[in-house]
PDB file of N, CA and C in Angstrom:
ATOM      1  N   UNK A   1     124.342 100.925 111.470  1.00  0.00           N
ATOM      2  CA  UNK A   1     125.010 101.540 112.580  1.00  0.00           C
ATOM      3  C   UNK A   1     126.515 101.304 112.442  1.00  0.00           C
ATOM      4  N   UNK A   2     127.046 102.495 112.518  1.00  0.00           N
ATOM      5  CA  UNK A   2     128.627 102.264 112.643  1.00  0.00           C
ATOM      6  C   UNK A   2     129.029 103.176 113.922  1.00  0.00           C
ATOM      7  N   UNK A   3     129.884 102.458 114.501  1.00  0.00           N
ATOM      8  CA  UNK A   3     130.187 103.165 116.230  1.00  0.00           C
ATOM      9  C   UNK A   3     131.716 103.152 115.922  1.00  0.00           C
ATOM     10  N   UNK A   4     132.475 104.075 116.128  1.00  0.00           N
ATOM     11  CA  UNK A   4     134.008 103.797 116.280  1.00  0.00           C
ATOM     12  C   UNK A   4     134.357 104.462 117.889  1.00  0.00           C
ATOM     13  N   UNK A   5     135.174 103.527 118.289  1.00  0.00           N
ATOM     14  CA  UNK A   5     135.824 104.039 119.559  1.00  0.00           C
ATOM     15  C   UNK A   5     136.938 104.454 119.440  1.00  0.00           C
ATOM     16  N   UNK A   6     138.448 105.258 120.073  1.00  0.00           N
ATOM     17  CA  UNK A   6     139.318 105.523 120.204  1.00  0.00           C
ATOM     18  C   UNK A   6     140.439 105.392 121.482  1.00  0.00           C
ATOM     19  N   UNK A   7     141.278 104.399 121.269  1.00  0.00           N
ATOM     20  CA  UNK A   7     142.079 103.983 122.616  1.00  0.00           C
ATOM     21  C   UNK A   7     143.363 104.834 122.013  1.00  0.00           C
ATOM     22  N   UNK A   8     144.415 104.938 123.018  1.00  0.00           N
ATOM     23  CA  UNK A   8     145.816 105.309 122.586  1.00  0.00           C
ATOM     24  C   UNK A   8     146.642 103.809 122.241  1.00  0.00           C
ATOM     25  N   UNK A   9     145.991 103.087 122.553  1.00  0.00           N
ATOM     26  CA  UNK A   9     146.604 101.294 121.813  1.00  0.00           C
ATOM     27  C   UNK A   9     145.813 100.207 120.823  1.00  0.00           C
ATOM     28  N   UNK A  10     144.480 101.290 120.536  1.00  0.00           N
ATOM     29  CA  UNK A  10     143.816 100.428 120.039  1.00  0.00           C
ATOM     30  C   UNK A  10     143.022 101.206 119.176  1.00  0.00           C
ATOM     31  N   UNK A  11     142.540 100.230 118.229  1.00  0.00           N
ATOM     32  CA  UNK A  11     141.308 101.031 117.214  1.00  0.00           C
ATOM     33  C   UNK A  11     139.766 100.041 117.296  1.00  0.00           C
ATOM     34  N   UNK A  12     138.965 101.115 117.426  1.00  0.00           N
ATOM     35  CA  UNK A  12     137.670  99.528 117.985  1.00  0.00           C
ATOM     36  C   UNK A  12     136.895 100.158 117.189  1.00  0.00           C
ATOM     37  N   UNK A  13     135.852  99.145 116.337  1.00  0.00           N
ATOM     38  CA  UNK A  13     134.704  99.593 115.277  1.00  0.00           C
ATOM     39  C   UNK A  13     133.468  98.907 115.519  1.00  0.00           C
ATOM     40  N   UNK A  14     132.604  99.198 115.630  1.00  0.00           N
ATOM     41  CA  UNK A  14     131.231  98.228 115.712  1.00  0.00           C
ATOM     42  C   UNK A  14     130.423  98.825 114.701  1.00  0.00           C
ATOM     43  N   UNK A  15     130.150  97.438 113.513  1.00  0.00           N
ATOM     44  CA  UNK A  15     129.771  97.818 112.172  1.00  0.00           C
ATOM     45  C   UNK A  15     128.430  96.908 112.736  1.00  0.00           C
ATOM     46  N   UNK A  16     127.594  97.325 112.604  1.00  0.00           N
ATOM     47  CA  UNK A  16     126.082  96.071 112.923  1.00  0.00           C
ATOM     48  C   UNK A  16     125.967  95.759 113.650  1.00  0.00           C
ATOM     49  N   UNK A  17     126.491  94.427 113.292  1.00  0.00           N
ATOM     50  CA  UNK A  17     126.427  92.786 114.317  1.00  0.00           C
ATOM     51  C   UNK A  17     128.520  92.420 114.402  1.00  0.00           C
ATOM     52  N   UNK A  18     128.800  93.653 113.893  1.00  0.00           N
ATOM     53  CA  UNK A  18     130.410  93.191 114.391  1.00  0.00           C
ATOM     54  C   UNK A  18     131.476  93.764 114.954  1.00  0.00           C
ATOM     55  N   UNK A  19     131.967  93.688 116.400  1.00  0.00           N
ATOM     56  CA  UNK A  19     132.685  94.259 116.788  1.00  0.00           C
ATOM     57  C   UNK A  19     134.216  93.851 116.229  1.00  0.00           C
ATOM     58  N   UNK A  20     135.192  94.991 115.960  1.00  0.00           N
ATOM     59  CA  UNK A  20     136.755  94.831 115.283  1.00  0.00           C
ATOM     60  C   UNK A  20     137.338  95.330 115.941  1.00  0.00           C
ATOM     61  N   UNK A  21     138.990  95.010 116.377  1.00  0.00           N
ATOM     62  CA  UNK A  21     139.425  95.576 117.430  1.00  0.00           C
ATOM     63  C   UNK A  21     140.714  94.973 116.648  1.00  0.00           C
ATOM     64  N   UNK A  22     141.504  96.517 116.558  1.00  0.00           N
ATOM     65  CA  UNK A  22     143.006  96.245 116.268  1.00  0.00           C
ATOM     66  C   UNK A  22     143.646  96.803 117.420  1.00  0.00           C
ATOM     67  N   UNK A  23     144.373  95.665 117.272  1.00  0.00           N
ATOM     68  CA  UNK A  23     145.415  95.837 118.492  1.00  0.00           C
ATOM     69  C   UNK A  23     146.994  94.970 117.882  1.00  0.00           C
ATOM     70  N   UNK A  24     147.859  96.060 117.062  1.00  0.00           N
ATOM     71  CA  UNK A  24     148.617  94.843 116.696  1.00  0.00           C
ATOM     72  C   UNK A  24     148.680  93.598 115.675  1.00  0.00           C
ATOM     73  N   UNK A  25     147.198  93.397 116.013  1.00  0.00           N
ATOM     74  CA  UNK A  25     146.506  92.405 114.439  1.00  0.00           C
ATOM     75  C   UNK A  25     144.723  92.659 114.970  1.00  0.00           C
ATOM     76  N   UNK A  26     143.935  92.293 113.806  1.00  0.00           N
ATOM     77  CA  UNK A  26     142.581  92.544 113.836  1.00  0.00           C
ATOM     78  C   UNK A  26     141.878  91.189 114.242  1.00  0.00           C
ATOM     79  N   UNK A  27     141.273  91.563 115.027  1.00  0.00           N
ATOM     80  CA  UNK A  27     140.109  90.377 115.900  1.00  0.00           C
ATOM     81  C   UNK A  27     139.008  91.203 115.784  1.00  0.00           C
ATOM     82  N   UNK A  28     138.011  90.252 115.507  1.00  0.00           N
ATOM     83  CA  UNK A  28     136.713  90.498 115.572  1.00  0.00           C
ATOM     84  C   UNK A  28     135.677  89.071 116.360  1.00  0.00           C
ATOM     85  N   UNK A  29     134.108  89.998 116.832  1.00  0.00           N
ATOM     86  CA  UNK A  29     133.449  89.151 117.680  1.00  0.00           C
ATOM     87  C   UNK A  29     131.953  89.569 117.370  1.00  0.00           C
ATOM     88  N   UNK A  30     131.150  88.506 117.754  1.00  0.00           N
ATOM     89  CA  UNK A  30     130.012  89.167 117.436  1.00  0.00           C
ATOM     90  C   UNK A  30     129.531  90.327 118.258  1.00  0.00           C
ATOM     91  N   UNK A  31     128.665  91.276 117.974  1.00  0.00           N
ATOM     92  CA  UNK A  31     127.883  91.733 119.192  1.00  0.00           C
ATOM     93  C   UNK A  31     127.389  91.096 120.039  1.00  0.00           C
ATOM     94  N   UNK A  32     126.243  90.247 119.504  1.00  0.00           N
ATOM     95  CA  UNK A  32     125.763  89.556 120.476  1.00  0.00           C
ATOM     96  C   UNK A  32     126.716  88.633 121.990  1.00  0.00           C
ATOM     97  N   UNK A  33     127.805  88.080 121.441  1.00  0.00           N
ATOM     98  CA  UNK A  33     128.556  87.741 122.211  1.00  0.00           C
ATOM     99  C   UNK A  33     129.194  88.483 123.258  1.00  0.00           C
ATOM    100  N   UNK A  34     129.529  89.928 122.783  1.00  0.00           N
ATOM    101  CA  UNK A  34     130.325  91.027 123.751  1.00  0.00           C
ATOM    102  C   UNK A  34     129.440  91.525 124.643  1.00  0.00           C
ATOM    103  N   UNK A  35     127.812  91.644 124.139  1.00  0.00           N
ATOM    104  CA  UNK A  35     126.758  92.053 124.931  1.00  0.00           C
ATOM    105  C   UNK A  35     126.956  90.686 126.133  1.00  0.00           C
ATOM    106  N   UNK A  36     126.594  89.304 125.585  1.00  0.00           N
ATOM    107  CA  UNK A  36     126.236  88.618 126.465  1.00  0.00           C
ATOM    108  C   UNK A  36     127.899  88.485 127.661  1.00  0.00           C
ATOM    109  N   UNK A  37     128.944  88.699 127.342  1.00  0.00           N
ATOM    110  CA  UNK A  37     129.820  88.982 128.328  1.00  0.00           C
ATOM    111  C   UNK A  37     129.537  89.645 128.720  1.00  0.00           C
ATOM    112  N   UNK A  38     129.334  91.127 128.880  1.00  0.00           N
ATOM    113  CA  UNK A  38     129.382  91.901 129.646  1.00  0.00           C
ATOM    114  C   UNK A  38     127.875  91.641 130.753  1.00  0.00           C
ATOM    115  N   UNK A  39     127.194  91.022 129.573  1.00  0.00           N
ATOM    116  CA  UNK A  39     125.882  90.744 131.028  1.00  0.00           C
ATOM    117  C   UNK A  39     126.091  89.474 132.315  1.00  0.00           C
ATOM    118  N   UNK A  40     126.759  88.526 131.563  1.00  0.00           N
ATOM    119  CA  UNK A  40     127.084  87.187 132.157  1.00  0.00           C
ATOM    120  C   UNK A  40     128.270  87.215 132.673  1.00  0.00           C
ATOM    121  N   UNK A  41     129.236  87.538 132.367  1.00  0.00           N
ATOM    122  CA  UNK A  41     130.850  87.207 132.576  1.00  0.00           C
ATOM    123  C   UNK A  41     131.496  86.219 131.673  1.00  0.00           C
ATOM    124  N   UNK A  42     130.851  85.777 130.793  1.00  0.00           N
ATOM    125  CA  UNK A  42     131.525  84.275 130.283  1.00  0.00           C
ATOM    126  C   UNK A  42     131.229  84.616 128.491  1.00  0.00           C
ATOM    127  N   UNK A  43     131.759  83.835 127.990  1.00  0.00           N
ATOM    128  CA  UNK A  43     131.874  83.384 126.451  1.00  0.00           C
ATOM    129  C   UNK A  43     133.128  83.889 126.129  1.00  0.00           C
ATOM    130  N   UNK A  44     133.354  83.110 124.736  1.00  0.00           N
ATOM    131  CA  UNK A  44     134.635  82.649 124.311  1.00  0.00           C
ATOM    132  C   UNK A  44     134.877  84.311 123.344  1.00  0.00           C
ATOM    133  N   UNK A  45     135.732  85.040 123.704  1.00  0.00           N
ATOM    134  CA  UNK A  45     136.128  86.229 123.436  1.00  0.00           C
ATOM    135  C   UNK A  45     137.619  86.540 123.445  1.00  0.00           C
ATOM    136  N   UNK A  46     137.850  87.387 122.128  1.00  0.00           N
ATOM    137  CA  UNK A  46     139.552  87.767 122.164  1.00  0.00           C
ATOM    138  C   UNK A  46     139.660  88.702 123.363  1.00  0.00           C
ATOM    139  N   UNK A  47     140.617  88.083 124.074  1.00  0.00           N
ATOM    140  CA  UNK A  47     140.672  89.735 125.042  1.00  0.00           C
ATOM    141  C   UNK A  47     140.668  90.731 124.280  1.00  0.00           C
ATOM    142  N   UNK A  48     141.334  91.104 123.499  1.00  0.00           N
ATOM    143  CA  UNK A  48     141.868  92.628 123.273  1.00  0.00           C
ATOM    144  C   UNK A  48     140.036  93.146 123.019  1.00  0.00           C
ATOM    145  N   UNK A  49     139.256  92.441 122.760  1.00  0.00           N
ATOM    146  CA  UNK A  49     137.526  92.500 122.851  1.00  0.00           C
ATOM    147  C   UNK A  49     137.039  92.453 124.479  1.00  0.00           C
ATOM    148  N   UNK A  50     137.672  91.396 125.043  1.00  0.00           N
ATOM    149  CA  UNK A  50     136.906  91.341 126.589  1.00  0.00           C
ATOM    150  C   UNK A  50     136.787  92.390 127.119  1.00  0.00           C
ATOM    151  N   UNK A  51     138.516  93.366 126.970  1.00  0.00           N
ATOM    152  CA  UNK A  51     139.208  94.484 127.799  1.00  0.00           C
ATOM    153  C   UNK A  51     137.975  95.375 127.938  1.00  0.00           C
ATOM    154  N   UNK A  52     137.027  95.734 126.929  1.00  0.00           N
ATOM    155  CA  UNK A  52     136.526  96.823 126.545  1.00  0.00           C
ATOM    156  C   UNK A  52     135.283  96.591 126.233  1.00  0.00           C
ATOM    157  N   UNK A  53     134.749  95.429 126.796  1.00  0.00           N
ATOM    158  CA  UNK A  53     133.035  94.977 126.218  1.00  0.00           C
ATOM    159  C   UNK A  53     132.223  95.771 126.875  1.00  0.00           C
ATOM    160  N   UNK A  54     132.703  96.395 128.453  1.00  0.00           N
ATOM    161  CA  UNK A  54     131.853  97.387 128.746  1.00  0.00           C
ATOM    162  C   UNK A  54     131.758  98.764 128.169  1.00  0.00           C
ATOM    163  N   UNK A  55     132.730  99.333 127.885  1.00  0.00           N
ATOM    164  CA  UNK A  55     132.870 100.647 127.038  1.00  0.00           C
ATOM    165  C   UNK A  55     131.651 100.170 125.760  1.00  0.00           C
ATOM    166  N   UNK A  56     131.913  98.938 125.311  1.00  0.00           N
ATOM    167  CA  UNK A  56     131.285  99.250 123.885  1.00  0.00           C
ATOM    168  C   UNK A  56     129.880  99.207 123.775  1.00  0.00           C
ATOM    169  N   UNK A  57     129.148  98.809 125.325  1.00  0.00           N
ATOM    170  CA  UNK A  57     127.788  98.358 125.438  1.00  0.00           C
ATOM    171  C   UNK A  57     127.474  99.544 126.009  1.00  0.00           C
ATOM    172  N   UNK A  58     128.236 100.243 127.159  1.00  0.00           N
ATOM    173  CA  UNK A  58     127.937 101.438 127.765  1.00  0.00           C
ATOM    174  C   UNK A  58     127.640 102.480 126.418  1.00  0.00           C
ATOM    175  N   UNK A  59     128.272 102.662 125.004  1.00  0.00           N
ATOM    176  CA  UNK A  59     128.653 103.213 124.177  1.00  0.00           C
ATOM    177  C   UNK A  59     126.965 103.208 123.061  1.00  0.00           C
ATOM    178  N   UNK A  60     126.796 102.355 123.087  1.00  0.00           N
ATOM    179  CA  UNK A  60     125.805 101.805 122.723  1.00  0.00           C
ATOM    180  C   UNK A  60     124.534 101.834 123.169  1.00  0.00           C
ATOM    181  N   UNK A  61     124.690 102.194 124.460  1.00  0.00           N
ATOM    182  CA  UNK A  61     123.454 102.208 125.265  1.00  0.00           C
ATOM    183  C   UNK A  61     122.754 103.891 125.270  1.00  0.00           C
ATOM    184  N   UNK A  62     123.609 104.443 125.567  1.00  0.00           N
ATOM    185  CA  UNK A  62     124.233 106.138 125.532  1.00  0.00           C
ATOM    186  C   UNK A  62     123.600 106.974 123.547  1.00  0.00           C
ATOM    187  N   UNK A  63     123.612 105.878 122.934  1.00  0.00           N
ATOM    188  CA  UNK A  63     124.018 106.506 121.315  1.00  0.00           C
ATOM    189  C   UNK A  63     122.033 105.798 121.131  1.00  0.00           C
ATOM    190  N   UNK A  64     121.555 105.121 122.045  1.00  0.00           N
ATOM    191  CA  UNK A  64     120.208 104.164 121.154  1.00  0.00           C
ATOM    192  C   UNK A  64     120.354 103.202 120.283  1.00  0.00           C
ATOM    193  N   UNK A  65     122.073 103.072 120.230  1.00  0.00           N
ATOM    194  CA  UNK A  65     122.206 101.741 118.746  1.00  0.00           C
ATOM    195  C   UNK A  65     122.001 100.225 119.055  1.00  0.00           C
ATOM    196  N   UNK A  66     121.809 100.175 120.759  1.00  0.00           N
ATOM    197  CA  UNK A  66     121.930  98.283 121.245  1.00  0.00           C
ATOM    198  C   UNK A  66     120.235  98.537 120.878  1.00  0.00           C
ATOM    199  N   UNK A  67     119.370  98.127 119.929  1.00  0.00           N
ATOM    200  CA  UNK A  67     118.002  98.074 119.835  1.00  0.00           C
ATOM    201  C   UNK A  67     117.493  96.918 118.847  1.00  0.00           C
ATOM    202  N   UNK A  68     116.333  96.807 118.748  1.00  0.00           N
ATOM    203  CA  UNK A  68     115.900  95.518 117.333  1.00  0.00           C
ATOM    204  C   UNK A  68     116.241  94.340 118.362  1.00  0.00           C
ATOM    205  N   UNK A  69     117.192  93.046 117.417  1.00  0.00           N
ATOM    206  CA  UNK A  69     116.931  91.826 118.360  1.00  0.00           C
ATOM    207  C   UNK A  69     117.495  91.991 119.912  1.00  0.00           C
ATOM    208  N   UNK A  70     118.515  93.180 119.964  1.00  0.00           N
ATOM    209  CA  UNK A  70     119.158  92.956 121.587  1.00  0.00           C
ATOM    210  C   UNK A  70     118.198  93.988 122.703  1.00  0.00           C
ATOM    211  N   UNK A  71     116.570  94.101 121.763  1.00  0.00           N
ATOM    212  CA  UNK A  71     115.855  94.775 123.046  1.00  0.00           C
ATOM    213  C   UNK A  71     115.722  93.931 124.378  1.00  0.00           C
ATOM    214  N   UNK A  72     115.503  92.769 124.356  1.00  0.00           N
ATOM    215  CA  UNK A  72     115.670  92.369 125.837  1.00  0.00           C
ATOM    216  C   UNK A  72     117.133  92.247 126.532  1.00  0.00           C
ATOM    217  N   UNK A  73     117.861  92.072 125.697  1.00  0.00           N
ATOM    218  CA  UNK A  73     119.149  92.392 126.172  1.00  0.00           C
ATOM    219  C   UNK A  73     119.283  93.952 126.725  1.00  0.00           C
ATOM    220  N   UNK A  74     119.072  94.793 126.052  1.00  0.00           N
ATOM    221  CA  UNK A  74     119.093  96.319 126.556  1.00  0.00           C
ATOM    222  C   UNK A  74     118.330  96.437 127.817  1.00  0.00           C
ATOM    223  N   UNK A  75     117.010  95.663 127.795  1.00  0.00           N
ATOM    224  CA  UNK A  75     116.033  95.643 129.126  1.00  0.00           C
ATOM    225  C   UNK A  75     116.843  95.236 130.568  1.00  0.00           C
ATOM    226  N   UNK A  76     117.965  93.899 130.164  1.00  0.00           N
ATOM    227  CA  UNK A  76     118.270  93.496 131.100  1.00  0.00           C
ATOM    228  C   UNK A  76     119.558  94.531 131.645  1.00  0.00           C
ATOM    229  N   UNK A  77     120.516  94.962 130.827  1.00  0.00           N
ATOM    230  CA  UNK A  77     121.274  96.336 131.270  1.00  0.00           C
ATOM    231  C   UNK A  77     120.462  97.009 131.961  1.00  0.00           C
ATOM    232  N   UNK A  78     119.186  97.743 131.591  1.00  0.00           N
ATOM    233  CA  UNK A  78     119.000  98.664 132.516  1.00  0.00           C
ATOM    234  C   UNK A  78     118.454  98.453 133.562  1.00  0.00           C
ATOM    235  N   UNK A  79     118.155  97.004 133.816  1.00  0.00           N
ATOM    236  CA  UNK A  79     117.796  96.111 134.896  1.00  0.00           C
ATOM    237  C   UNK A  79     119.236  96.193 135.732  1.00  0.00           C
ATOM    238  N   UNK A  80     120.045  96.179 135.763  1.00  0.00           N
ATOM    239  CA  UNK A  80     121.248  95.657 136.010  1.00  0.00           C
ATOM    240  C   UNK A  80     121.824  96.793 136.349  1.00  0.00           C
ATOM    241  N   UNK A  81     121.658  98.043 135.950  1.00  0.00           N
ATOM    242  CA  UNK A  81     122.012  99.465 136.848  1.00  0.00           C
ATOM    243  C   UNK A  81     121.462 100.371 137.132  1.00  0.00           C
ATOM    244  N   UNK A  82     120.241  99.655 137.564  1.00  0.00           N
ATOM    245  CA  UNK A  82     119.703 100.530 138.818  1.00  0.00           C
ATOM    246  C   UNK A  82     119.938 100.442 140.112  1.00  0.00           C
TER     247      UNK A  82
END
C-alpha cells in the first residue's frame, strides 16, 4: 500500500507501516502509532504527523488500506463514529 496525501505546506506518504511527512525536513512515524493517536489522544509523535493523523486514518479508512493487523483497530474507528 502506498497512500500519498497533498497539503499546500506539506508532502505526506504512507508506505505500509510508515507514515513520512515533509515539512521543511522529513519525519517519519509508525502507523500503528498515528492510528493509536488518533484513537487515544496520546503517544510520542512529530507534530508536523500529529497535525494530520486524522486525515491519514480517515484516508485510509475511505481507500480499505487500515486492514490485516490494524483490523481491530479499524473495528474500534467505526465504533467511535457512529
Amino acid at each position: 500500500m502506498k497512500v500519498r496525501l497533498g497539503y499546500p505546506d506539506r508532502i505526506v506518504e504512507v508506505d505500509d507501516r510508515t507514515v513520512r511527512v515533509f515539512r521543511g525536513r522529513l519525519v517519519s512515524a509508525p502507523l500503528s502509532e498515528v492510528v493509536s493517536y488518533y484513537l487515544r489522544g496520546d503517544g510520542l509523535l512529530p507534530p508536523a504527523v500529529r497535525e494530520i493523523a486524522r486525515d491519514i486514518v480517515g484516508v485510509l479508512l475511505r481507500t480499505g488500506e487500515l486492514k490485516g493487523e490494524y483490523q481491530g483497530i479499524t473495528e474500534q474507528v467505526h465504533g467511535l463514529s457512529r
